[in-house]
C-alpha atoms as a PDB file:
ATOM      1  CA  UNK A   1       5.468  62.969  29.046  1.00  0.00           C
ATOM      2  CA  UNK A   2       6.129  61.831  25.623  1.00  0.00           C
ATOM      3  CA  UNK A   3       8.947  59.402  26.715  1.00  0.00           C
ATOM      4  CA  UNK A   4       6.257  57.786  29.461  1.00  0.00           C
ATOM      5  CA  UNK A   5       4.213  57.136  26.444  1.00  0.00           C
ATOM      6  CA  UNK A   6       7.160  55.675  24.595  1.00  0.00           C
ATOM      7  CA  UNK A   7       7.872  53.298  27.434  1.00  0.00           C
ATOM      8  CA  UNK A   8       4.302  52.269  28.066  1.00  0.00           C
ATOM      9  CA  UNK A   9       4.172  51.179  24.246  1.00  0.00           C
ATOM     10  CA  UNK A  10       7.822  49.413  24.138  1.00  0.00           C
ATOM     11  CA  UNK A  11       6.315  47.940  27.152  1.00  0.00           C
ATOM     12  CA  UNK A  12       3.021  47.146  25.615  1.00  0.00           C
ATOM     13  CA  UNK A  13       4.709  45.608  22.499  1.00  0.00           C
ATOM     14  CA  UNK A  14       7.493  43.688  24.475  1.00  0.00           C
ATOM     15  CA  UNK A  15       4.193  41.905  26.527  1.00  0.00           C
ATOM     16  CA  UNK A  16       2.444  41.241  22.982  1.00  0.00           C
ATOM     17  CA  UNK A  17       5.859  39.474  21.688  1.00  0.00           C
ATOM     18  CA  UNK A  18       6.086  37.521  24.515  1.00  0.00           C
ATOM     19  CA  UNK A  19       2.910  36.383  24.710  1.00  0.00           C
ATOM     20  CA  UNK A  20       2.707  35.725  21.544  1.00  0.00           C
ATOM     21  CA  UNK A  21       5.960  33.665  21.110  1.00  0.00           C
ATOM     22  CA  UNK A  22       5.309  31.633  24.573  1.00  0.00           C
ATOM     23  CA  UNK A  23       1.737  30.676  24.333  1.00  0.00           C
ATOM     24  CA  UNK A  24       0.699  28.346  21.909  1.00  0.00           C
ATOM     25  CA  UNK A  25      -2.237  26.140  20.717  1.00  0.00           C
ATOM     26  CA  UNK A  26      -2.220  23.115  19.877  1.00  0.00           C
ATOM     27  CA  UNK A  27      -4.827  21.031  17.781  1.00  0.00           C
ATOM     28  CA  UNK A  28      -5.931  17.352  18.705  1.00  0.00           C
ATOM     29  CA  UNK A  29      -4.298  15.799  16.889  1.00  0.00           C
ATOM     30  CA  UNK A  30      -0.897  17.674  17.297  1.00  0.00           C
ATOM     31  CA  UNK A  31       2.092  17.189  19.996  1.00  0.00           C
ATOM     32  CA  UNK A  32       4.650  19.388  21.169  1.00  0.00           C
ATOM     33  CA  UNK A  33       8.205  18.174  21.601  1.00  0.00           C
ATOM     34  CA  UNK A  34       9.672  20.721  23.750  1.00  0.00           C
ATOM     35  CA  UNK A  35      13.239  21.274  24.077  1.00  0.00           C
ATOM     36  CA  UNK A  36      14.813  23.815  27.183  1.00  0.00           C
ATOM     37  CA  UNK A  37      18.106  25.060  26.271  1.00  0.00           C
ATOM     38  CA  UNK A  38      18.350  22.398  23.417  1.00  0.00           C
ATOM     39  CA  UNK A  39      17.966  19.725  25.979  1.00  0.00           C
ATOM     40  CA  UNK A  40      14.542  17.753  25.579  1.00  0.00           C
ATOM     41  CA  UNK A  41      12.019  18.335  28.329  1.00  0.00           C
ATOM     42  CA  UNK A  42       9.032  16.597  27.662  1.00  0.00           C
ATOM     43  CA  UNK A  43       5.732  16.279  25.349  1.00  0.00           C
ATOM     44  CA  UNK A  44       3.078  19.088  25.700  1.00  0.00           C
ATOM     45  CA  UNK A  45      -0.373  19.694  24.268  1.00  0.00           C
ATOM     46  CA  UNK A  46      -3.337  18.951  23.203  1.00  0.00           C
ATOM     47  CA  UNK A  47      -5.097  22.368  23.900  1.00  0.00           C
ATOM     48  CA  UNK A  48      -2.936  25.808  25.242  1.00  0.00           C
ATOM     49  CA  UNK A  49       0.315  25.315  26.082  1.00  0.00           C
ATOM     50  CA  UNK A  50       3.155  27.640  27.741  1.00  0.00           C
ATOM     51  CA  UNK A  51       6.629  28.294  26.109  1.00  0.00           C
ATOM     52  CA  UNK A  52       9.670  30.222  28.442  1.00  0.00           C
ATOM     53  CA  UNK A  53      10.707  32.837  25.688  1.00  0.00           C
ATOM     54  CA  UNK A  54      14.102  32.760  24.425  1.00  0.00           C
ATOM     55  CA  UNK A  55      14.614  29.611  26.588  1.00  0.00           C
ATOM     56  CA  UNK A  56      11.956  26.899  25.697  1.00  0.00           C
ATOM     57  CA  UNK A  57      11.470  25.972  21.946  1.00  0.00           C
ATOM     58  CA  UNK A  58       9.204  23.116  20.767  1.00  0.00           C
ATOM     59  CA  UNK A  59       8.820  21.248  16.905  1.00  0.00           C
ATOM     60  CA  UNK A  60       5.245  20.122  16.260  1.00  0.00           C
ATOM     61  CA  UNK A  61       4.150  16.863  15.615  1.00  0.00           C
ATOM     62  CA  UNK A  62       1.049  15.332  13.672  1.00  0.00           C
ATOM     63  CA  UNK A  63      -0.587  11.893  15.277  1.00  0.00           C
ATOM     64  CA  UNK A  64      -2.889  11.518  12.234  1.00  0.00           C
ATOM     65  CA  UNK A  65      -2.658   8.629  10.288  1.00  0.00           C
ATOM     66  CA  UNK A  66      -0.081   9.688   7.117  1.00  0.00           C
ATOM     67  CA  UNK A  67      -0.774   8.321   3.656  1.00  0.00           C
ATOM     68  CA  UNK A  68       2.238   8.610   1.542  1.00  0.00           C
ATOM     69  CA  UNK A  69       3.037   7.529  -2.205  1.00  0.00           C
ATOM     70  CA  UNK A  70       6.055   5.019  -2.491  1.00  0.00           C
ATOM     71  CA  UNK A  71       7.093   6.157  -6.184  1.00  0.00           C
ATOM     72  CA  UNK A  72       6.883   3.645  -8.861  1.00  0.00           C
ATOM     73  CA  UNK A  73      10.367   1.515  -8.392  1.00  0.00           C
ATOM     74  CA  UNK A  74      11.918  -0.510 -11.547  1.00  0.00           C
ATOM     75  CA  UNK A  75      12.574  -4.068 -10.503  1.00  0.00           C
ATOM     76  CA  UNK A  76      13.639  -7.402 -11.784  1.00  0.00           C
ATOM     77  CA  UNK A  77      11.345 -10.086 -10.630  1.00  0.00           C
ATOM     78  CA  UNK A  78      13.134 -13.749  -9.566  1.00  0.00           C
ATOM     79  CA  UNK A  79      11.839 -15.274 -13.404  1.00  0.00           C
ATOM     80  CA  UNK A  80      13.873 -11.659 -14.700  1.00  0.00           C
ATOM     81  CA  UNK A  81      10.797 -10.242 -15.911  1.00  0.00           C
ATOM     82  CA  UNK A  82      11.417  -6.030 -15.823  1.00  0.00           C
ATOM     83  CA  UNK A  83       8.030  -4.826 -14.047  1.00  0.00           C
ATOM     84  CA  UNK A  84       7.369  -0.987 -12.839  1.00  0.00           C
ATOM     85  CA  UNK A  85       5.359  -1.282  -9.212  1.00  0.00           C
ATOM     86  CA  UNK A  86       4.214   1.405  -7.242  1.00  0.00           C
ATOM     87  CA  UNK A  87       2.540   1.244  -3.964  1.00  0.00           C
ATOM     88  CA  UNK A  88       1.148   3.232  -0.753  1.00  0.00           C
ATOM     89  CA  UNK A  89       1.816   3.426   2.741  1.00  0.00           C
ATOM     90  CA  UNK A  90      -0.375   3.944   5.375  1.00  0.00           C
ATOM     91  CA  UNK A  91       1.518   4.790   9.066  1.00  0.00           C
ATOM     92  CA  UNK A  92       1.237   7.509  12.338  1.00  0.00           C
ATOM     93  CA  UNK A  93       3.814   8.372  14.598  1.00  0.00           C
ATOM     94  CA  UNK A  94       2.978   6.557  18.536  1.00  0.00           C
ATOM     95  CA  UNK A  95       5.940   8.142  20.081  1.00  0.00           C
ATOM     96  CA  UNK A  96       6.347  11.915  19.024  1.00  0.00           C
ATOM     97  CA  UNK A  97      10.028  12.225  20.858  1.00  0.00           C
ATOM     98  CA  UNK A  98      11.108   9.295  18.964  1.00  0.00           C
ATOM     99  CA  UNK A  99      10.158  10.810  15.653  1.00  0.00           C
ATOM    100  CA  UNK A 100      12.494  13.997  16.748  1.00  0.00           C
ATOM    101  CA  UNK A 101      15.136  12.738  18.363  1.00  0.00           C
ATOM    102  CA  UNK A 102      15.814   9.508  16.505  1.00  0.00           C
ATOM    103  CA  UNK A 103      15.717  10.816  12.507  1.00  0.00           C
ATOM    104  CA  UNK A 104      16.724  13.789  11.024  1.00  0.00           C
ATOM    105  CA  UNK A 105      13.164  13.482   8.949  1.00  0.00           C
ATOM    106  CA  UNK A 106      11.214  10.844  10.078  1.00  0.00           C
ATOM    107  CA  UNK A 107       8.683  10.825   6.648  1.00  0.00           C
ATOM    108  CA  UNK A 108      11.946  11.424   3.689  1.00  0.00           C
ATOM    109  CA  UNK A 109      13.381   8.114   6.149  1.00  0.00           C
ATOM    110  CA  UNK A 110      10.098   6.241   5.716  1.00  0.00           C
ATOM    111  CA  UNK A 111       9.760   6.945   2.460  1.00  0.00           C
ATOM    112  CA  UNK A 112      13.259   5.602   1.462  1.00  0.00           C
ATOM    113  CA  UNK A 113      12.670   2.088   3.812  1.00  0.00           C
ATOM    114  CA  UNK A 114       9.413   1.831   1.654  1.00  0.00           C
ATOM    115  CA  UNK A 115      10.929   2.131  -1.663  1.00  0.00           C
ATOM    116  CA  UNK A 116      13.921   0.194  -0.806  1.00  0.00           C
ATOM    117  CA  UNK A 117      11.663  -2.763   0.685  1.00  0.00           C
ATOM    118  CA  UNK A 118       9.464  -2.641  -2.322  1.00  0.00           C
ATOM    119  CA  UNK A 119      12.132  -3.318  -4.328  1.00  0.00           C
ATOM    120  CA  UNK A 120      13.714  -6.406  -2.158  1.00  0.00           C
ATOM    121  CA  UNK A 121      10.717  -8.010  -1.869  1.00  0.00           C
ATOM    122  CA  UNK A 122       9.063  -7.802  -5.333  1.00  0.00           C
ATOM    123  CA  UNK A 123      12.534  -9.031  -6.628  1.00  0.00           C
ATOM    124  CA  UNK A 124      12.068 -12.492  -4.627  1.00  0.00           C
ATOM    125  CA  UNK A 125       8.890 -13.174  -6.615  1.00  0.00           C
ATOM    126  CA  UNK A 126       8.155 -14.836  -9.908  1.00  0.00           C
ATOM    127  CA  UNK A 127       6.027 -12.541 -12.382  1.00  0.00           C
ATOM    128  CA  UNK A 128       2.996 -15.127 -11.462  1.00  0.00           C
ATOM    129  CA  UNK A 129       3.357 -14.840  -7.679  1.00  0.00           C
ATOM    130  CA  UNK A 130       3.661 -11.345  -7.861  1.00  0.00           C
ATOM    131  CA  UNK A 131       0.408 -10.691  -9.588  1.00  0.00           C
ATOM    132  CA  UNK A 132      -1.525 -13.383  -7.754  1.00  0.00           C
ATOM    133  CA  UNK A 133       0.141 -12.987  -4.190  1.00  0.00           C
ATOM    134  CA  UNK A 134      -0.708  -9.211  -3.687  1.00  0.00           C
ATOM    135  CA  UNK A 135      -1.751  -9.980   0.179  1.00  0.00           C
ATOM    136  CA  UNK A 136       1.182 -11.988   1.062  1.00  0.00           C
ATOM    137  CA  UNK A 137       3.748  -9.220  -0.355  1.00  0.00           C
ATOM    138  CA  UNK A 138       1.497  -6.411   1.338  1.00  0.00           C
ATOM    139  CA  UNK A 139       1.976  -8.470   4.596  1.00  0.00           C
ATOM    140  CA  UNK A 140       5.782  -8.824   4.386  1.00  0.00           C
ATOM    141  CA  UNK A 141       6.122  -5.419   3.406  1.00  0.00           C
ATOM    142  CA  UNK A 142       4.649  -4.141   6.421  1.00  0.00           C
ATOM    143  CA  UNK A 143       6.274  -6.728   8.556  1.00  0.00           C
ATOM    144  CA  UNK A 144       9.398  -5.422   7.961  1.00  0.00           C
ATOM    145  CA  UNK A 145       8.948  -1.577   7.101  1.00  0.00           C
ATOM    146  CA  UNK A 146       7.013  -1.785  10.509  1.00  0.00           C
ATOM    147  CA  UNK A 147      10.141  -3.652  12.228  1.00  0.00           C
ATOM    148  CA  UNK A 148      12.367  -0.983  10.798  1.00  0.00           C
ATOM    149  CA  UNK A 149      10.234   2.252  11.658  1.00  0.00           C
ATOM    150  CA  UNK A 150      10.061   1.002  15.345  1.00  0.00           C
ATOM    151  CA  UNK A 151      12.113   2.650  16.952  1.00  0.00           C
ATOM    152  CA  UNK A 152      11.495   6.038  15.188  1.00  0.00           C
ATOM    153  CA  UNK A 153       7.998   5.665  16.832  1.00  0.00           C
ATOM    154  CA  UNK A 154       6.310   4.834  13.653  1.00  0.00           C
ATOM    155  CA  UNK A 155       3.322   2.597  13.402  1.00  0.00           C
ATOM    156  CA  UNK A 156       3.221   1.121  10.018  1.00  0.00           C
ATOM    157  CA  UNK A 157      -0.744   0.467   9.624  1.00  0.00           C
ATOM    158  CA  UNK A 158      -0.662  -0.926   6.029  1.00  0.00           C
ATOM    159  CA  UNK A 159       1.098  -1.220   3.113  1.00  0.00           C
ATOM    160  CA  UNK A 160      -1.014  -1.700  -0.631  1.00  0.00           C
ATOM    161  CA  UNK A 161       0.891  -2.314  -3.704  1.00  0.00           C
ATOM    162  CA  UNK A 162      -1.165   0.035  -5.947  1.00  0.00           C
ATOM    163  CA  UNK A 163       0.108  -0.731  -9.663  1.00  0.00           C
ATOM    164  CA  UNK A 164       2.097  -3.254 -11.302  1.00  0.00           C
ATOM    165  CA  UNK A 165       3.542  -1.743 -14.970  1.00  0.00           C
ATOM    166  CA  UNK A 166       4.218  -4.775 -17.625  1.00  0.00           C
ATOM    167  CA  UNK A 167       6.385  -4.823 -19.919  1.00  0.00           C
ATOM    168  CA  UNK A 168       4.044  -4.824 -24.051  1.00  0.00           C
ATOM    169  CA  UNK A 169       5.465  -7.801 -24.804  1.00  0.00           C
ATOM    170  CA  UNK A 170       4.710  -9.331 -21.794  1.00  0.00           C
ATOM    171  CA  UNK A 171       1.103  -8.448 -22.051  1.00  0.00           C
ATOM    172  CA  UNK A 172       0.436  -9.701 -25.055  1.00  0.00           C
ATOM    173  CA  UNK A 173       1.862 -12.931 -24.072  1.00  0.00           C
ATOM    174  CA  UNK A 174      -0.253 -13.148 -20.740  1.00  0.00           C
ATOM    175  CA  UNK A 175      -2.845 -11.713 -23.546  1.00  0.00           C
ATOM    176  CA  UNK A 176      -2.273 -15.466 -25.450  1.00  0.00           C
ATOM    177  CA  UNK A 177      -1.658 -17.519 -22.679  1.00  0.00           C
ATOM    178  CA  UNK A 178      -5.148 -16.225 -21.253  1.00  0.00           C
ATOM    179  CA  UNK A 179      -6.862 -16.973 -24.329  1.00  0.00           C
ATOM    180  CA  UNK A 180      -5.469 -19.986 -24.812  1.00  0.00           C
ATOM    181  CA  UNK A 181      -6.344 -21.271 -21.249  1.00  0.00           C
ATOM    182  CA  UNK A 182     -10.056 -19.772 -21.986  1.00  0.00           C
ATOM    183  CA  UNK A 183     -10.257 -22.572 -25.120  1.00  0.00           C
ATOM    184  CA  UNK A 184      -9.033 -25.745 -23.273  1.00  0.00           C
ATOM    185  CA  UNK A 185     -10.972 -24.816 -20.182  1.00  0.00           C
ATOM    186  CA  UNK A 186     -14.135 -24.726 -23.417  1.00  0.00           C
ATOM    187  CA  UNK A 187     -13.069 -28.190 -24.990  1.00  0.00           C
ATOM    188  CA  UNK A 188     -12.895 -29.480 -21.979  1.00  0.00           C
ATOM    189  CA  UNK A 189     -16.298 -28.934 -20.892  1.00  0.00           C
ATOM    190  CA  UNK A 190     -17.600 -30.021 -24.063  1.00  0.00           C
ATOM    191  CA  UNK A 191     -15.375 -32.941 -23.910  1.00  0.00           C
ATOM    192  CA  UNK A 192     -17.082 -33.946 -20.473  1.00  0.00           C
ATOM    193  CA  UNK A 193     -21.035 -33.390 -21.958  1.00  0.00           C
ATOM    194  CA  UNK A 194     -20.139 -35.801 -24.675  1.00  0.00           C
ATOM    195  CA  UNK A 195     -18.962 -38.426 -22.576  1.00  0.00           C
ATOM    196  CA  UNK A 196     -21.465 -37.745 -20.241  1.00  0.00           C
ATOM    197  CA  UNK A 197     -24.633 -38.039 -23.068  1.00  0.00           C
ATOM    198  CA  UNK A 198     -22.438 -41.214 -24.502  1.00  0.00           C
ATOM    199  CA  UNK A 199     -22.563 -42.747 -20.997  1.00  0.00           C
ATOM    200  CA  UNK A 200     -26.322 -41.698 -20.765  1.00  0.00           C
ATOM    201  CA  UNK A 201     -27.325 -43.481 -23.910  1.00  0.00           C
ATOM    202  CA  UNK A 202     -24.879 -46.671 -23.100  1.00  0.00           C
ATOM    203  CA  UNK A 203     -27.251 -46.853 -19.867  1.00  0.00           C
ATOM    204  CA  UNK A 204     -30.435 -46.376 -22.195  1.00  0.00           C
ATOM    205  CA  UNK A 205     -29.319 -49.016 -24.988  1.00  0.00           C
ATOM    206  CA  UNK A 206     -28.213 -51.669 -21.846  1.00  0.00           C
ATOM    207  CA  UNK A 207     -32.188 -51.202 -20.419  1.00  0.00           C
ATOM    208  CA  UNK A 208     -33.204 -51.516 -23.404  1.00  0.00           C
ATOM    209  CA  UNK A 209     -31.579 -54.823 -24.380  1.00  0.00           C
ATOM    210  CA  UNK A 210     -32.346 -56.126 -21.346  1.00  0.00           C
ATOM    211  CA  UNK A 211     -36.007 -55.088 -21.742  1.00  0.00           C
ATOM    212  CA  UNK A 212     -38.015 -55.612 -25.147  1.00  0.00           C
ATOM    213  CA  UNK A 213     -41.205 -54.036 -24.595  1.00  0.00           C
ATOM    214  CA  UNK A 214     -39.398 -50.756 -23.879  1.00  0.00           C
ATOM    215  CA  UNK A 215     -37.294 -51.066 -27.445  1.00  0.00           C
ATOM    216  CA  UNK A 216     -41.435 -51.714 -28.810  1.00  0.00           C
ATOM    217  CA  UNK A 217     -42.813 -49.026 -26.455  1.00  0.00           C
ATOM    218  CA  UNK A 218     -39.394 -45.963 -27.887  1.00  0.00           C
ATOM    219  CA  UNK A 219     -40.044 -47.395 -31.848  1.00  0.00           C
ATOM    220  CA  UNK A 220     -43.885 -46.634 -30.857  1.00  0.00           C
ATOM    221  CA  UNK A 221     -43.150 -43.520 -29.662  1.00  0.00           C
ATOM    222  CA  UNK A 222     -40.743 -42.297 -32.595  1.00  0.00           C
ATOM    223  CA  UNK A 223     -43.413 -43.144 -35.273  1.00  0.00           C
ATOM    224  CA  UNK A 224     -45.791 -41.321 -33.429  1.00  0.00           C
ATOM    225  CA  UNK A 225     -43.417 -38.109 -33.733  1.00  0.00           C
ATOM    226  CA  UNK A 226     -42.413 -38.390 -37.183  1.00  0.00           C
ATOM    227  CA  UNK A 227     -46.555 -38.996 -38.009  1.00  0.00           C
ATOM    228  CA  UNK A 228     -47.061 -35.779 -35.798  1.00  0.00           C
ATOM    229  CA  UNK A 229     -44.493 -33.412 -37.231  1.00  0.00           C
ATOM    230  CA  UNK A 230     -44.001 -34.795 -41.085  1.00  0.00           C
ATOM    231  CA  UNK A 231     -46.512 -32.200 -43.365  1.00  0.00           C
ATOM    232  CA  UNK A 232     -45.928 -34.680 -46.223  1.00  0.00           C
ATOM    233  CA  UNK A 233     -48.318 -36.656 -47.703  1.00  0.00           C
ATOM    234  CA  UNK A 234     -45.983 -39.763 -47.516  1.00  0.00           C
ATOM    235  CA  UNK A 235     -44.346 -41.119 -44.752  1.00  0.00           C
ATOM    236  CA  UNK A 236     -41.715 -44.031 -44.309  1.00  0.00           C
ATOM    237  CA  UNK A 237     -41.699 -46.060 -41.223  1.00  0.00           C
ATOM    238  CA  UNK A 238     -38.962 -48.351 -40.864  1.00  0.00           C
ATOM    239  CA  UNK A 239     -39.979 -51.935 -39.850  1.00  0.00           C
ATOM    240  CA  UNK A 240     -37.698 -53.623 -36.943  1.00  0.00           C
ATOM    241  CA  UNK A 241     -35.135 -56.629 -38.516  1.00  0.00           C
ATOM    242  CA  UNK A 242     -36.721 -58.676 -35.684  1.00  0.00           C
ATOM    243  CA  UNK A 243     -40.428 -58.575 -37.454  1.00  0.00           C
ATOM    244  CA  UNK A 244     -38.543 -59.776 -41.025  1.00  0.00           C
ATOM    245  CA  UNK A 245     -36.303 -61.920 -39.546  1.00  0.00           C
ATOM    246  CA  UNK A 246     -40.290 -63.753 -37.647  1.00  0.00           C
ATOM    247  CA  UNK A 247     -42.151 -63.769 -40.786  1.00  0.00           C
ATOM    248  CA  UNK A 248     -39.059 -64.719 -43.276  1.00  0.00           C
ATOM    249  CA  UNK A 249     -38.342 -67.580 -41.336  1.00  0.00           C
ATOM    250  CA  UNK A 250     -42.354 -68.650 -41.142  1.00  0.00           C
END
């Protein structure tokens, strides 16, 4: 009797282990690469999927879109300018066989191609480009980490250089050359509203000479404001060299 009861629970607990090590459940987001005898058979999942102990074994992998640090790389810009850049990568795997069979570790190799891109292309840029050509580098960048990653069954979605790391030295210079820019771009403004008010009043003394009455009517009209505004008792009102030069010559 007793050794029924053993054999019903070696039984029972041989089921459980089985069951347990071929049924599986996968997320949404997750694949199954299953290989049968170390041979590769075919994708499974979503959902519950079916595993032929000892014989079938699978490796998981996720289709969500992977964010991933590309540590901050020391490089030599084209002007030789020693900047510190750092950036992020944004990719998923399309092809979860690819991503198994092809690399030993599909995100350690896309990590590496990212650093070792950053690098290349940062280094064909001058210091200037490189700070106001972010886009353009991003671009590139994922042009070619993208072109590289193909055939591992890697999308690369985007690639954003994060931080660029100056040099002190170098910021303090920008610091100069910024504030030096800031005062021409200032003289230069006030250089145009002077020539603009000199070419305003060359306009007004031209009408002016061509038109008498209106000198009369502006020497009328500046007595009037010095009469309006003065608070002292005496006031001196200049007389036009034209009135002298009438009654002088009477």
């Amino acid at each position: 009797m007793y050794s029924s009861i053993l054999v019903m629970v070696i039984f029972v607990l041989l089921v459980l282990f089985i069951l347990f090590y071929s049924v599986r459940i996968l997320k949404e987001y997750e694949r199954a690469v299953v290989f049968r005898l170390g041979r590769y058979v075919g994708i499974r999942g979503p959902g519950l999927i079916l595993l032929i102990p000892f014989i079938e074994t699978m490796t998981i992998v996720n289709m969500r879109t992977i964010v991933m640090d590309v540590p901050p790389q020391d490089i030599i810009t084209k002007d030789n300018v020693s900047v510190k850049v750092n950036a992020v990568v944004y990719f998923k795997v399309l092809t979860p066989e690819k991503s198994i069979l092809e690399v030993d570790d599909v995100y350690y190799a896309t990590s590496q191609i990212s650093q070792t891109t950053l690098r290349s292309i940062v280094g064909r840029f001058d210091l200037d480009d490189l700070l106001s050509s972010r886009e353009k580098i991003n671009k590139e960048m994922q042009s070619i980490i993208d072109a590289q990653t193909d055939p591992w069954g890697v999308k690369i979605a985007a690639v954003e250089i994060k931080h660029i790391d100056l040099p002190a030295e170098m910021q303090k210079a920008m610091s100069r050359q910024a504030e030096s820019e800031r005062e021409r771009r200032a003289k230069i403004i006030l250089a145009e509203g002077e020539y603009q008010a000199a070419e305003k009043l060359a306009e007004a003394s031209r009408i002016m000479g061509e038109n008498p009455v209106t000198l009369q009517l502006r020497y009328l009209q500046t007595l009037s404001e010095i009469t309006s505004k003065d608070n002292n008792k005496s006031t001196i009102i200049p007389i036009p060299i034209d009135l002298i030069k009438s009654i002088t010559g009477k």
